[in-house]
Protein backbone atom coordinates (compact mmCIF):
# COMPACT_ATOMS: atom_id res chain seq x y z
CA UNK A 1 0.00 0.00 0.00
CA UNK A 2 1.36 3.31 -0.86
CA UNK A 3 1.68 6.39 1.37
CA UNK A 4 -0.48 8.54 1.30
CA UNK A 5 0.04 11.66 -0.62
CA UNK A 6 -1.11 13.86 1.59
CA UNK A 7 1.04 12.96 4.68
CA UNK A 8 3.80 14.91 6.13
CA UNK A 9 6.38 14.11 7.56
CA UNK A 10 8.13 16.22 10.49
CA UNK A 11 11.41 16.44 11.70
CA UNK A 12 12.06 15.30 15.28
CA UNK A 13 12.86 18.31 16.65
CA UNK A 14 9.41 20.00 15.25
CA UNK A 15 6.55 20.80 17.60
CA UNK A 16 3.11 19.31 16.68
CA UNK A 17 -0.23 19.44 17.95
CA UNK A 18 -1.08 15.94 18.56
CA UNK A 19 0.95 12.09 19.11
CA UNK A 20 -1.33 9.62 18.59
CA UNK A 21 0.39 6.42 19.97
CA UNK A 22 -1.48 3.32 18.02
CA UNK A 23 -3.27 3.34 14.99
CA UNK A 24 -5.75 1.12 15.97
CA UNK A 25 -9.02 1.85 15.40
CA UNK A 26 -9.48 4.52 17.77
CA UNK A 27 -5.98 5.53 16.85
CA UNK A 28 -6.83 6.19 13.25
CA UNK A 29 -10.38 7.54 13.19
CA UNK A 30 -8.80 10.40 15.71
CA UNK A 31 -5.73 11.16 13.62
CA UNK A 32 -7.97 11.20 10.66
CA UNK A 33 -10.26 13.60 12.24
CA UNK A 34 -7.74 15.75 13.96
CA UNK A 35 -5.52 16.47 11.01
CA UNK A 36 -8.85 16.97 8.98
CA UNK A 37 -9.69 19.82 11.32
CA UNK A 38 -6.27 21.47 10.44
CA UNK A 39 -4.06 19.89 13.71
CA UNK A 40 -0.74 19.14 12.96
CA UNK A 41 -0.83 15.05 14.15
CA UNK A 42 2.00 12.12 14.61
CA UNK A 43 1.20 8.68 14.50
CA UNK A 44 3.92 6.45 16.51
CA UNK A 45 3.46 2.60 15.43
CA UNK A 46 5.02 -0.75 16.76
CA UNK A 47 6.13 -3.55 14.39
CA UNK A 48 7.64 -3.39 10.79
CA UNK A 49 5.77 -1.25 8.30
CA UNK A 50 3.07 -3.85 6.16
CA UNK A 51 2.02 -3.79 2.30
CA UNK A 52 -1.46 -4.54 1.35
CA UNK A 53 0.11 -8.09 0.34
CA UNK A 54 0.46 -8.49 4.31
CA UNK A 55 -2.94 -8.46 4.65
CA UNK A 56 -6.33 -11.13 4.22
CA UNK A 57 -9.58 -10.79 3.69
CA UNK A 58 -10.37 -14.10 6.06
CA UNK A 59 -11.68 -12.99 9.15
CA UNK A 60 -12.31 -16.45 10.35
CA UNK A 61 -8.23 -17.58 9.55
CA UNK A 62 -7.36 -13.81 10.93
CA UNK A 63 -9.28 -14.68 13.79
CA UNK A 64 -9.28 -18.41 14.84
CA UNK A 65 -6.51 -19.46 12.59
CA UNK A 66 -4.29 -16.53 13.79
CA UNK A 67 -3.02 -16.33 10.23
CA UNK A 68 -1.57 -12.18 10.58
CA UNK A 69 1.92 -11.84 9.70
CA UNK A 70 2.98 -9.73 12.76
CA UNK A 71 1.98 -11.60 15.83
CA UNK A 72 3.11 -12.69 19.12
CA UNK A 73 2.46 -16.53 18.51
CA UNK A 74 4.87 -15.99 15.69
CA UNK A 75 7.34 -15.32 18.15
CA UNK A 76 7.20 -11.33 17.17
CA UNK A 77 7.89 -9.44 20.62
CA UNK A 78 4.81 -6.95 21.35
CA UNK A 79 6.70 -4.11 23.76
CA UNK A 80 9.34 -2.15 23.29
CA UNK A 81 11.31 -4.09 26.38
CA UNK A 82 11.10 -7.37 24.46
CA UNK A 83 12.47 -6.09 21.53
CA UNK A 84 15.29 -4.82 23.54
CA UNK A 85 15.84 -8.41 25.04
CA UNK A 86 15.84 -9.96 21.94
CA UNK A 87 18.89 -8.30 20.41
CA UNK A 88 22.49 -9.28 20.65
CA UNK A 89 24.86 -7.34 22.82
């Protein structure tokens, strides 16, 4: 899936309105509605970044078949402190 072509990207040193941690579906519907009113908004998102290719349209193997790419049974860590354990010294 291709970005957007209305997003922006800000440096890190830039002030913004909102951070939106999650871009769940809370997450989104606010950033969408938010930057819509004019608010300059960040979205901060765990796990790789995922192509349309990453995703199904079988809620039944999404659901009891636990067929998403990024997932914890898949041995994928979930917090920031597990990622950190995982690496090498």
């Amino acid at each position: 899936m291709s970005e957007a072509s209305n997003s922006v990207k800000y440096s890190t040193s830039e002030d913004v309105d909102f951070v939106i941690v999650g871009s769940g579906s809370a997450g989104g519907i606010i950033a969408k509605e938010l930057s819509t009113a004019g608010y300059s908004v960040v979205v901060l998102e765990q796990g790789p970044h995922l192509k349309a290719a990453d995703f199904t349209h079988d809620e039944w193997g999404v659901k009891y078949n636990f067929d998403l790419e990024w997932d914890w049974r898949k041995g994928h860590p979930q917090t920031v402190e597990e990622q950190k354990m995982k690496k090498p010294s």
